[in-house]
C-alpha atoms as a PDB file:
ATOM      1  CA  UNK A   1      10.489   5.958   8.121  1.00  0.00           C
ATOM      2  CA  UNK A   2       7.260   5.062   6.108  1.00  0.00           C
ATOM      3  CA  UNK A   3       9.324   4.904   2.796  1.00  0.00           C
ATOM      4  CA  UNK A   4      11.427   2.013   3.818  1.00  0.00           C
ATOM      5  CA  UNK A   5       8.493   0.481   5.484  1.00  0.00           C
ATOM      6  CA  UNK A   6       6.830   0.505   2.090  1.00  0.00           C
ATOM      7  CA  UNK A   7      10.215  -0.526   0.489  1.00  0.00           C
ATOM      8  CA  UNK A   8      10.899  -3.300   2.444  1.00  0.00           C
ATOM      9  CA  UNK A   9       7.827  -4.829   2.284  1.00  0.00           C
ATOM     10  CA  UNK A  10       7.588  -4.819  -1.494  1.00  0.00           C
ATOM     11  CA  UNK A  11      10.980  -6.369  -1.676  1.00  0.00           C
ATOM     12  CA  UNK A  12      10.148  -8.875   0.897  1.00  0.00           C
ATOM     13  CA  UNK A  13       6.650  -9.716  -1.002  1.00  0.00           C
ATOM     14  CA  UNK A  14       9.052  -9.884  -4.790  1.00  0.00           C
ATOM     15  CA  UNK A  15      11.705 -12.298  -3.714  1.00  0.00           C
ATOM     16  CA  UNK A  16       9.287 -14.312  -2.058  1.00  0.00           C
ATOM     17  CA  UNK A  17       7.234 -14.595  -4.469  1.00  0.00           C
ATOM     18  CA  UNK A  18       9.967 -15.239  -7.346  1.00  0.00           C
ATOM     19  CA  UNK A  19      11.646 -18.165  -5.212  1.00  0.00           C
ATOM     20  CA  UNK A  20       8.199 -19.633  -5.274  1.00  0.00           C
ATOM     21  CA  UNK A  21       7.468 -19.632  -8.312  1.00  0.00           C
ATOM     22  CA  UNK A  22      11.019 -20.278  -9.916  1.00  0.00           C
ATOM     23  CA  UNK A  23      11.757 -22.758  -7.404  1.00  0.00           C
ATOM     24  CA  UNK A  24      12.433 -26.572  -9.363  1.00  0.00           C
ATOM     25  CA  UNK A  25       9.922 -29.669  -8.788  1.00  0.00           C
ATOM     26  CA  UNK A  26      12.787 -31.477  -6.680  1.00  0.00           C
ATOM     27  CA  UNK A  27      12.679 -28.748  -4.053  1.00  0.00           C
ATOM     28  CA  UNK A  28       9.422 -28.690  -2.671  1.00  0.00           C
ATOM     29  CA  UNK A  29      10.419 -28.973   0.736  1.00  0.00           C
ATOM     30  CA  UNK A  30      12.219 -26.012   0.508  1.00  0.00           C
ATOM     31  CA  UNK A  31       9.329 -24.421  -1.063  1.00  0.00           C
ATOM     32  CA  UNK A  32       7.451 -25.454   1.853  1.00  0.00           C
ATOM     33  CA  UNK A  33      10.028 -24.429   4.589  1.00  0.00           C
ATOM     34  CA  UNK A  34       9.872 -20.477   2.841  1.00  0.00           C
ATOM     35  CA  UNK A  35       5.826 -20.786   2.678  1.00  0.00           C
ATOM     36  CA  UNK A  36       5.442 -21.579   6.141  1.00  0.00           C
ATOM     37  CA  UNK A  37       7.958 -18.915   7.172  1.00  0.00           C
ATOM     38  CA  UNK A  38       6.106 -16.129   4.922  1.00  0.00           C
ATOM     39  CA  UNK A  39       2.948 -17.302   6.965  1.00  0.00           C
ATOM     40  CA  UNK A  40       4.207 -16.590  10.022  1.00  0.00           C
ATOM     41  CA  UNK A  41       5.488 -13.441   9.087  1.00  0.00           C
ATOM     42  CA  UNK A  42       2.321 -12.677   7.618  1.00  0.00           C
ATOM     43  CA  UNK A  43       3.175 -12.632   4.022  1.00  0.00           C
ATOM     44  CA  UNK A  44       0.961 -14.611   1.698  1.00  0.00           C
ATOM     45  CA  UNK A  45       2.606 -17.045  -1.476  1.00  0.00           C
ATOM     46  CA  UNK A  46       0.732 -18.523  -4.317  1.00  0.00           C
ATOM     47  CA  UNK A  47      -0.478 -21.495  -3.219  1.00  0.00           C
ATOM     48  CA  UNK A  48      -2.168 -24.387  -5.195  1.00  0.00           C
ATOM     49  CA  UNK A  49      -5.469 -23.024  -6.053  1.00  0.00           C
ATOM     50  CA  UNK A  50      -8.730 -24.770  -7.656  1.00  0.00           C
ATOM     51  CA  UNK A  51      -8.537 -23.840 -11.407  1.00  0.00           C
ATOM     52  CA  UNK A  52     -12.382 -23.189 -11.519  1.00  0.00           C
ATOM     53  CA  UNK A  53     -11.983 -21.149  -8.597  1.00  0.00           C
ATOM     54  CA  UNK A  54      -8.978 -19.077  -9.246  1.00  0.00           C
ATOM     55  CA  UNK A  55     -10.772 -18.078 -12.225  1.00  0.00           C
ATOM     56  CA  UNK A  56     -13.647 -17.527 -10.717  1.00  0.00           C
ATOM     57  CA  UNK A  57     -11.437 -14.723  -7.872  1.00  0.00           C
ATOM     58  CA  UNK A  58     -10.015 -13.343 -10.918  1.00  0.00           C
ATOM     59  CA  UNK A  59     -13.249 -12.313 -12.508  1.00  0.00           C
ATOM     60  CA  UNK A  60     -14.571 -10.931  -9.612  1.00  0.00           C
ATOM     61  CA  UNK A  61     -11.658  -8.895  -9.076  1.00  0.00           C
ATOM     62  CA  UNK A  62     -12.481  -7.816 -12.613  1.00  0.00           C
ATOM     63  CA  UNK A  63     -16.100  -7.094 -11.913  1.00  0.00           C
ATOM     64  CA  UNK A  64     -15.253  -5.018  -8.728  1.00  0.00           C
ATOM     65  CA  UNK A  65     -12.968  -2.411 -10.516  1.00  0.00           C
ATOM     66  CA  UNK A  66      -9.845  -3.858  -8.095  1.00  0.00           C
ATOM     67  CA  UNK A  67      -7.428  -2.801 -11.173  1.00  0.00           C
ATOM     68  CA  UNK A  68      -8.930   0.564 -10.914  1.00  0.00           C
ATOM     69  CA  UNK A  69      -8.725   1.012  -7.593  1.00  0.00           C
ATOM     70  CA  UNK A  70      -5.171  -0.333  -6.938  1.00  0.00           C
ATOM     71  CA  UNK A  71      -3.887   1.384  -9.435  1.00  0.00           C
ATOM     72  CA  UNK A  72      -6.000   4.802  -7.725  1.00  0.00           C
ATOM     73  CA  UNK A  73      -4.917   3.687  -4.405  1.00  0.00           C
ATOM     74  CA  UNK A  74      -1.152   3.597  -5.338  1.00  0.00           C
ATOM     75  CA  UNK A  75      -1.254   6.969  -7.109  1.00  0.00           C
ATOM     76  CA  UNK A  76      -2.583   8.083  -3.929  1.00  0.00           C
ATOM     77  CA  UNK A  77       0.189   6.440  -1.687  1.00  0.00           C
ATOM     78  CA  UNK A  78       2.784   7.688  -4.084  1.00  0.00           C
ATOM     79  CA  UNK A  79       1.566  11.452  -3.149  1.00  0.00           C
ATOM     80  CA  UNK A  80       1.690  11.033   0.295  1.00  0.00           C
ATOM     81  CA  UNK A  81       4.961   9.205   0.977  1.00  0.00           C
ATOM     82  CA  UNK A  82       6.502  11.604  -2.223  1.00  0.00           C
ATOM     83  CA  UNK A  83       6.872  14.374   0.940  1.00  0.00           C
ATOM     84  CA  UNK A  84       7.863  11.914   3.543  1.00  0.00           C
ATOM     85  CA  UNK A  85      10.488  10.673   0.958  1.00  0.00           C
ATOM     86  CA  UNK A  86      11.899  14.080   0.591  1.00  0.00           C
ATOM     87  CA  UNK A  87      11.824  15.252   4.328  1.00  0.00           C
ATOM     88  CA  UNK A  88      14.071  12.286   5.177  1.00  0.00           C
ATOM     89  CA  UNK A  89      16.826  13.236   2.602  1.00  0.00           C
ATOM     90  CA  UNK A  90      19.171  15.377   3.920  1.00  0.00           C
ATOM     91  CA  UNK A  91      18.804  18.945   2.095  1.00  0.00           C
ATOM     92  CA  UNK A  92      20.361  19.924  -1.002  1.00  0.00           C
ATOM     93  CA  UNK A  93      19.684  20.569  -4.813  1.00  0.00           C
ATOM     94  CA  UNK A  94      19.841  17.134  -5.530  1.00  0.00           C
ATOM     95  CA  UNK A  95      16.609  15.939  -3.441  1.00  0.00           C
ATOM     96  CA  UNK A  96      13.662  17.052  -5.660  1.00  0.00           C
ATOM     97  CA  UNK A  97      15.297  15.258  -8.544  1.00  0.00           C
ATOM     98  CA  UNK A  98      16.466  12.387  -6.924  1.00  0.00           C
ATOM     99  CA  UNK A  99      13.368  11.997  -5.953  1.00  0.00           C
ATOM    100  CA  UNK A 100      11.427  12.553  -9.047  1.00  0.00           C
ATOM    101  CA  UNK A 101      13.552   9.601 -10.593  1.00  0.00           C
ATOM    102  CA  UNK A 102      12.661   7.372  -8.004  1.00  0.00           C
ATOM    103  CA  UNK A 103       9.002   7.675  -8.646  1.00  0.00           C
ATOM    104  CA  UNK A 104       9.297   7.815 -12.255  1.00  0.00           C
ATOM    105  CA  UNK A 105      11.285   4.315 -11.562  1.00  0.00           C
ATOM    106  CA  UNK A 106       9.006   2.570  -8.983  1.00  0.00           C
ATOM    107  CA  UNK A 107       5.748   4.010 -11.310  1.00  0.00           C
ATOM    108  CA  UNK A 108       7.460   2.169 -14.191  1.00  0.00           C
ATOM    109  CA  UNK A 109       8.034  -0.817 -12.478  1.00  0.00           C
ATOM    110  CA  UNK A 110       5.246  -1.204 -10.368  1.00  0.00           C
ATOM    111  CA  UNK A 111       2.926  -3.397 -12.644  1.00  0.00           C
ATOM    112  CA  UNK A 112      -0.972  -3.669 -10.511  1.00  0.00           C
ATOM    113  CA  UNK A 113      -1.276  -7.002 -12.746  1.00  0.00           C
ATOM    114  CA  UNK A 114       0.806  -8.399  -9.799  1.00  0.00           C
ATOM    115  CA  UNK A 115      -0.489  -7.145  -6.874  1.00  0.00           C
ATOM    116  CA  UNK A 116      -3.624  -8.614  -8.682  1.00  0.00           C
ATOM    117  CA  UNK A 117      -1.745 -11.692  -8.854  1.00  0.00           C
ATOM    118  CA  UNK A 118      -1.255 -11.746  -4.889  1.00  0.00           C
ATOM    119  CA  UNK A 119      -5.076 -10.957  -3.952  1.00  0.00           C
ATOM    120  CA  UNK A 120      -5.955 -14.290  -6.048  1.00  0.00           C
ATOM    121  CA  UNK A 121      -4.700 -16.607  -2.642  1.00  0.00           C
ATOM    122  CA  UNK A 122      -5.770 -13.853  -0.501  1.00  0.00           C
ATOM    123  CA  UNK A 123      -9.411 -14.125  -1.736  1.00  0.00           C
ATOM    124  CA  UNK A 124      -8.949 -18.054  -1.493  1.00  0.00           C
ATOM    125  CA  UNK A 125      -8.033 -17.938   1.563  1.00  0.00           C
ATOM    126  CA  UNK A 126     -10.760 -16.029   2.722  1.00  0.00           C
ATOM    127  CA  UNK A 127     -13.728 -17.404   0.809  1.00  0.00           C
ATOM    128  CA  UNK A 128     -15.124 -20.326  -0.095  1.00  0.00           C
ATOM    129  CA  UNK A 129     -16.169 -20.824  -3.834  1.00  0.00           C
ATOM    130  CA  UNK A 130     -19.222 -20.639  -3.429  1.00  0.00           C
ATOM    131  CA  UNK A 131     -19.167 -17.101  -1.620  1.00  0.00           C
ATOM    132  CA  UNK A 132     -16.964 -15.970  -4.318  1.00  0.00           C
ATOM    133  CA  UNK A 133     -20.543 -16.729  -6.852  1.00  0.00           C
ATOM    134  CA  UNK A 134     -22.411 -14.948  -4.656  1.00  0.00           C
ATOM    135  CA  UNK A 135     -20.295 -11.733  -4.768  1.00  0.00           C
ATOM    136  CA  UNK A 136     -19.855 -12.168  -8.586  1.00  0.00           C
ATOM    137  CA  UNK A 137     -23.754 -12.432  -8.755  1.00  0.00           C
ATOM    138  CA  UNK A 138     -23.809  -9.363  -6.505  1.00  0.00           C
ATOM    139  CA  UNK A 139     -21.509  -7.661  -8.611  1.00  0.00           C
ATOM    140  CA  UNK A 140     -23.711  -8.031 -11.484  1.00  0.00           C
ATOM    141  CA  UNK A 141     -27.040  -6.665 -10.029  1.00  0.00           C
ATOM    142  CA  UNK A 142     -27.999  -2.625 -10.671  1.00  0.00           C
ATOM    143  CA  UNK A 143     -26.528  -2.072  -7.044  1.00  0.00           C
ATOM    144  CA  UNK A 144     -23.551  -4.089  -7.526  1.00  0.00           C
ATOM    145  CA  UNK A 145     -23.049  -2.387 -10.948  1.00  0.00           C
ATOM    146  CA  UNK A 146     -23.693   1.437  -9.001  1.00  0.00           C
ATOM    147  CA  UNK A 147     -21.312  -0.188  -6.356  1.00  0.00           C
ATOM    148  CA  UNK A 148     -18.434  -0.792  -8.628  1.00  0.00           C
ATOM    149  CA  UNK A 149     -18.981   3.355 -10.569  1.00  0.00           C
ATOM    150  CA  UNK A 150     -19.305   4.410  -7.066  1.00  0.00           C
ATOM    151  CA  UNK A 151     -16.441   3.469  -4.965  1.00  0.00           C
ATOM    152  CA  UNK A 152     -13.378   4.931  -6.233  1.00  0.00           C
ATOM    153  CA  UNK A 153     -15.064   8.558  -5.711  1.00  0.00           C
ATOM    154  CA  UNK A 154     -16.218   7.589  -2.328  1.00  0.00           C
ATOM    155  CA  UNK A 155     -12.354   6.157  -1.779  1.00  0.00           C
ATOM    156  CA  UNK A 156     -11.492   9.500  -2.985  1.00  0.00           C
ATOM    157  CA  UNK A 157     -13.275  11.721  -1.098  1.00  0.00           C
ATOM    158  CA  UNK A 158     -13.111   8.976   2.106  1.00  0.00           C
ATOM    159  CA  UNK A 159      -9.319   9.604   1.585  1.00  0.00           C
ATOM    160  CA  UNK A 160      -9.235  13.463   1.057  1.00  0.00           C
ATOM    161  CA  UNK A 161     -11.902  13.542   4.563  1.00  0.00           C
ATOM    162  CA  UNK A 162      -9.155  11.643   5.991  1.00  0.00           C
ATOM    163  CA  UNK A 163      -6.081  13.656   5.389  1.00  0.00           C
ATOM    164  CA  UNK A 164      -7.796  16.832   6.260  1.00  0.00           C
ATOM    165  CA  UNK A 165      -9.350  15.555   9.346  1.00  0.00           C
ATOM    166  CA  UNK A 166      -5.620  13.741   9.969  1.00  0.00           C
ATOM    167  CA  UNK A 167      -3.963  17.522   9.616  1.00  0.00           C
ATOM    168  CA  UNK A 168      -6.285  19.232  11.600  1.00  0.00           C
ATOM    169  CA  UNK A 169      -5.870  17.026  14.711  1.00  0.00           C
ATOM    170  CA  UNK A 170      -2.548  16.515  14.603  1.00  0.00           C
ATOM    171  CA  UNK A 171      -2.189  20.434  14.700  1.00  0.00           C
ATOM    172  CA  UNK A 172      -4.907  20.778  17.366  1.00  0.00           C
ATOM    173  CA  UNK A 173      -3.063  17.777  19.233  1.00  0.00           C
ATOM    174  CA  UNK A 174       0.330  20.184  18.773  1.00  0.00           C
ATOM    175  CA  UNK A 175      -1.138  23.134  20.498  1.00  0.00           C
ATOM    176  CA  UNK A 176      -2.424  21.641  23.175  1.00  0.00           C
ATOM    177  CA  UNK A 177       0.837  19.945  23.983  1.00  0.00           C
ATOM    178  CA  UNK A 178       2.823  23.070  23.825  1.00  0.00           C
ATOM    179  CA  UNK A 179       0.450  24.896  25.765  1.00  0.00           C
ATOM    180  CA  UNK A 180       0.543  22.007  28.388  1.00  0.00           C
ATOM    181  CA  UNK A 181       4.519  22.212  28.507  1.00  0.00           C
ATOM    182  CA  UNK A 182       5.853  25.548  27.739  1.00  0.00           C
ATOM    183  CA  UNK A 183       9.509  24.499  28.267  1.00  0.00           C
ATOM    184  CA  UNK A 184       8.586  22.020  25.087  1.00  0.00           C
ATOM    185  CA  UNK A 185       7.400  25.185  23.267  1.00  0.00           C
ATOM    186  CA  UNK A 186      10.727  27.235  24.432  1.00  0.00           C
ATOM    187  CA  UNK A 187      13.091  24.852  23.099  1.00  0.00           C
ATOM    188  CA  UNK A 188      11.142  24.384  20.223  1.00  0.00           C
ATOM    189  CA  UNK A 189      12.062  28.054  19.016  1.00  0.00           C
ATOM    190  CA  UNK A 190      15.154  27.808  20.377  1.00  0.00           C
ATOM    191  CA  UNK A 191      15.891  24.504  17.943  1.00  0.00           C
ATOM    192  CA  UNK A 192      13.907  26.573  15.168  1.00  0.00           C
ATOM    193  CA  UNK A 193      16.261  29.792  15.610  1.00  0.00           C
ATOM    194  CA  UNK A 194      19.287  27.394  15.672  1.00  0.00           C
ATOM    195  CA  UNK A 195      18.205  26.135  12.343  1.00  0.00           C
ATOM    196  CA  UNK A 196      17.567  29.332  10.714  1.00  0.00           C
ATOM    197  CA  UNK A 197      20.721  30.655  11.632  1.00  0.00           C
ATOM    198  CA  UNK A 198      22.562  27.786  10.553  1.00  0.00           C
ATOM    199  CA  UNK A 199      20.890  27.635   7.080  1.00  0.00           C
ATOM    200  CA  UNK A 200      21.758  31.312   6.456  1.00  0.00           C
END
Protein backbone atom coordinates (compact mmCIF):
# COMPACT_ATOMS: atom_id res chain seq x y z
CA UNK A 1 0.00 0.00 0.00
CA UNK A 2 1.53 3.39 -1.20
CA UNK A 3 0.18 5.17 2.01
CA UNK A 4 2.27 3.24 4.40
CA UNK A 5 5.09 3.33 2.00
CA UNK A 6 4.91 7.09 2.26
CA UNK A 7 4.26 6.73 6.08
CA UNK A 8 6.96 4.72 6.88
CA UNK A 9 9.42 6.45 5.22
CA UNK A 10 8.65 9.81 6.78
CA UNK A 11 8.78 8.24 10.16
CA UNK A 12 11.93 6.48 9.39
CA UNK A 13 13.53 9.91 7.90
CA UNK A 14 11.96 11.92 11.60
CA UNK A 15 13.43 9.65 14.19
CA UNK A 16 16.50 9.49 12.40
CA UNK A 17 16.95 12.62 12.04
CA UNK A 18 15.90 13.68 15.77
CA UNK A 19 18.42 11.01 17.33
CA UNK A 20 20.98 12.85 15.30
CA UNK A 21 20.57 15.83 16.14
CA UNK A 22 19.51 15.38 19.92
CA UNK A 23 22.05 12.87 20.38
CA UNK A 24 24.82 14.22 23.44
CA UNK A 25 28.66 15.05 22.54
CA UNK A 26 29.73 11.78 24.56
CA UNK A 27 27.89 9.56 22.10
CA UNK A 28 29.32 10.05 18.90
CA UNK A 29 29.98 6.62 18.22
CA UNK A 30 26.60 5.87 18.47
CA UNK A 31 25.85 8.69 16.27
CA UNK A 32 28.12 7.16 13.90
CA UNK A 33 26.88 3.48 14.20
CA UNK A 34 22.96 5.03 13.21
CA UNK A 35 24.67 7.26 10.27
CA UNK A 36 26.30 4.49 8.70
CA UNK A 37 23.21 2.29 9.05
CA UNK A 38 20.86 5.15 7.46
CA UNK A 39 23.52 5.03 4.56
CA UNK A 40 23.10 1.76 3.82
CA UNK A 41 19.58 1.88 3.91
CA UNK A 42 19.70 4.76 1.80
CA UNK A 43 18.55 7.41 4.11
CA UNK A 44 20.62 10.55 4.31
CA UNK A 45 21.52 12.45 8.09
CA UNK A 46 22.89 15.86 8.58
CA UNK A 47 26.27 15.56 8.39
CA UNK A 48 29.05 18.14 9.23
CA UNK A 49 28.82 20.57 6.48
CA UNK A 50 31.22 23.63 5.42
CA UNK A 51 29.46 26.74 6.92
CA UNK A 52 30.24 28.81 3.70
CA UNK A 53 28.91 26.09 1.79
CA UNK A 54 25.80 25.08 3.55
CA UNK A 55 24.88 28.55 3.10
CA UNK A 56 25.75 28.74 -0.06
CA UNK A 57 23.05 25.14 -0.85
CA UNK A 58 20.61 27.01 1.08
CA UNK A 59 20.49 30.03 -1.14
CA UNK A 60 20.37 28.22 -4.10
CA UNK A 61 17.59 26.24 -2.95
CA UNK A 62 16.12 29.69 -2.41
CA UNK A 63 16.93 30.95 -5.85
CA UNK A 64 15.46 27.77 -7.55
CA UNK A 65 11.87 28.11 -6.06
CA UNK A 66 12.60 24.43 -4.13
CA UNK A 67 10.08 25.82 -1.28
CA UNK A 68 7.63 26.35 -4.00
CA UNK A 69 7.90 23.39 -5.57
CA UNK A 70 7.98 21.01 -2.53
CA UNK A 71 5.40 22.48 -1.11
CA UNK A 72 3.45 22.08 -5.00
CA UNK A 73 4.81 18.68 -5.22
CA UNK A 74 3.33 17.55 -1.82
CA UNK A 75 -0.09 19.09 -2.51
CA UNK A 76 0.10 17.04 -5.49
CA UNK A 77 1.09 13.71 -3.68
CA UNK A 78 -1.52 14.42 -1.08
CA UNK A 79 -4.27 14.22 -4.06
CA UNK A 80 -3.17 11.20 -5.38
CA UNK A 81 -2.54 8.95 -2.37
CA UNK A 82 -5.99 10.88 -0.71
CA UNK A 83 -7.92 7.96 -3.07
CA UNK A 84 -5.47 5.23 -2.46
CA UNK A 85 -5.87 6.11 1.31
CA UNK A 86 -9.55 5.68 1.13
CA UNK A 87 -9.74 2.50 -1.16
CA UNK A 88 -7.68 0.64 1.46
CA UNK A 89 -10.11 1.42 4.39
CA UNK A 90 -12.60 -0.93 4.69
CA UNK A 91 -16.11 0.80 3.73
CA UNK A 92 -18.25 2.65 5.96
CA UNK A 93 -19.45 6.26 6.93
CA UNK A 94 -16.56 6.82 8.84
CA UNK A 95 -13.84 6.70 5.87
CA UNK A 96 -14.28 10.11 4.13
CA UNK A 97 -13.89 11.75 7.50
CA UNK A 98 -11.35 9.78 8.88
CA UNK A 99 -9.66 10.55 6.19
CA UNK A 100 -10.16 14.19 5.87
CA UNK A 101 -8.60 14.45 9.50
CA UNK A 102 -5.68 12.70 8.55
CA UNK A 103 -4.78 15.13 5.87
CA UNK A 104 -5.82 18.07 7.72
CA UNK A 105 -3.21 16.48 10.43
CA UNK A 106 -0.23 15.45 8.20
CA UNK A 107 -0.88 19.12 6.14
CA UNK A 108 -0.48 20.72 9.58
CA UNK A 109 2.40 18.98 10.51
CA UNK A 110 4.23 18.60 7.53
CA UNK A 111 6.54 21.76 7.71
CA UNK A 112 8.68 21.94 3.81
CA UNK A 113 11.30 24.04 6.02
CA UNK A 114 12.47 20.45 6.87
CA UNK A 115 12.46 18.60 3.98
CA UNK A 116 14.52 21.77 3.00
CA UNK A 117 16.59 20.98 5.85
CA UNK A 118 17.35 17.32 4.42
CA UNK A 119 18.23 18.48 0.68
CA UNK A 120 21.09 20.75 2.38
CA UNK A 121 23.50 17.20 2.77
CA UNK A 122 21.87 15.90 -0.23
CA UNK A 123 23.16 18.83 -2.37
CA UNK A 124 26.60 18.41 -0.46
CA UNK A 125 26.85 15.32 -1.21
CA UNK A 126 26.37 15.71 -4.68
CA UNK A 127 28.26 18.89 -5.51
CA UNK A 128 31.20 20.41 -4.94
CA UNK A 129 31.19 24.15 -3.81
CA UNK A 130 32.22 25.37 -6.45
CA UNK A 131 29.40 23.77 -8.75
CA UNK A 132 26.98 24.94 -6.27
CA UNK A 133 28.39 28.96 -7.55
CA UNK A 134 27.95 28.03 -10.78
CA UNK A 135 24.25 27.01 -10.45
CA UNK A 136 23.62 30.06 -8.16
CA UNK A 137 25.24 32.21 -11.00
CA UNK A 138 22.98 30.29 -13.39
CA UNK A 139 20.14 30.90 -11.35
CA UNK A 140 20.62 34.50 -11.57
CA UNK A 141 20.92 34.96 -15.42
CA UNK A 142 17.46 35.97 -17.58
CA UNK A 143 17.25 32.10 -18.35
CA UNK A 144 17.89 31.00 -14.96
CA UNK A 145 15.40 33.66 -13.71
CA UNK A 146 12.61 32.30 -16.74
CA UNK A 147 13.81 28.82 -15.42
CA UNK A 148 12.81 29.29 -11.87
CA UNK A 149 8.82 31.20 -13.16
CA UNK A 150 8.76 28.36 -15.48
CA UNK A 151 9.05 25.09 -13.83
CA UNK A 152 6.34 24.59 -11.48
CA UNK A 153 3.78 24.99 -14.58
CA UNK A 154 5.83 22.69 -16.63
CA UNK A 155 5.86 20.24 -13.27
CA UNK A 156 2.25 20.80 -13.46
CA UNK A 157 1.31 20.09 -16.67
CA UNK A 158 4.45 17.27 -16.85
CA UNK A 159 2.39 15.77 -13.93
CA UNK A 160 -1.25 16.15 -15.26
CA UNK A 161 0.43 14.51 -18.99
CA UNK A 162 1.48 11.89 -16.71
CA UNK A 163 -1.59 10.81 -14.90
CA UNK A 164 -3.65 10.92 -17.98
CA UNK A 165 -1.24 9.09 -20.08
CA UNK A 166 -0.81 6.65 -16.69
CA UNK A 167 -4.91 6.07 -16.85
CA UNK A 168 -5.17 5.55 -20.30
CA UNK A 169 -2.63 2.68 -20.48
CA UNK A 170 -3.39 1.07 -17.63
CA UNK A 171 -7.04 0.78 -19.06
CA UNK A 172 -5.78 -0.11 -22.56
CA UNK A 173 -3.31 -2.64 -20.71
CA UNK A 174 -6.82 -4.01 -18.88
CA UNK A 175 -8.57 -4.76 -22.08
CA UNK A 176 -6.15 -6.38 -23.68
CA UNK A 177 -5.61 -8.74 -20.80
CA UNK A 178 -9.20 -9.65 -20.51
CA UNK A 179 -9.56 -10.10 -24.03
CA UNK A 180 -6.39 -12.38 -23.94
CA UNK A 181 -7.98 -14.53 -20.99
CA UNK A 182 -11.66 -14.58 -21.02
CA UNK A 183 -11.91 -16.90 -17.97
CA UNK A 184 -10.05 -13.68 -16.16
CA UNK A 185 -12.89 -11.54 -17.59
CA UNK A 186 -15.68 -14.26 -16.41
CA UNK A 187 -14.68 -14.32 -12.94
CA UNK A 188 -14.20 -10.84 -12.93
CA UNK A 189 -18.12 -10.31 -13.22
CA UNK A 190 -18.71 -13.07 -11.34
CA UNK A 191 -16.54 -11.33 -8.23
CA UNK A 192 -18.31 -7.95 -9.37
CA UNK A 193 -21.98 -9.56 -9.11
CA UNK A 194 -20.89 -11.15 -5.77
CA UNK A 195 -20.10 -7.73 -4.53
CA UNK A 196 -23.13 -6.03 -5.64
CA UNK A 197 -25.26 -8.45 -4.17
CA UNK A 198 -23.57 -8.45 -1.02
CA UNK A 199 -23.61 -4.61 -0.65
CA UNK A 200 -27.39 -4.55 -1.25
Amino acid sequence: MKISVVLGVCLTLGSIGANAQNAPAGARKAASAQAAAADKAGITTQAKIDPAKEADIRKLLELAGTKALVSQTMDSMSKSIKPLLTNSLPPGDYREKLVDLFFAKFTAKAEVQHLLDLAVPVYDKNFSHQEIRSLIEFYQTPLGRKAIATLPKVTAEMQELGRKWGEDLGKQCMVEVLSEHPELADALNVAAQSSQSANK
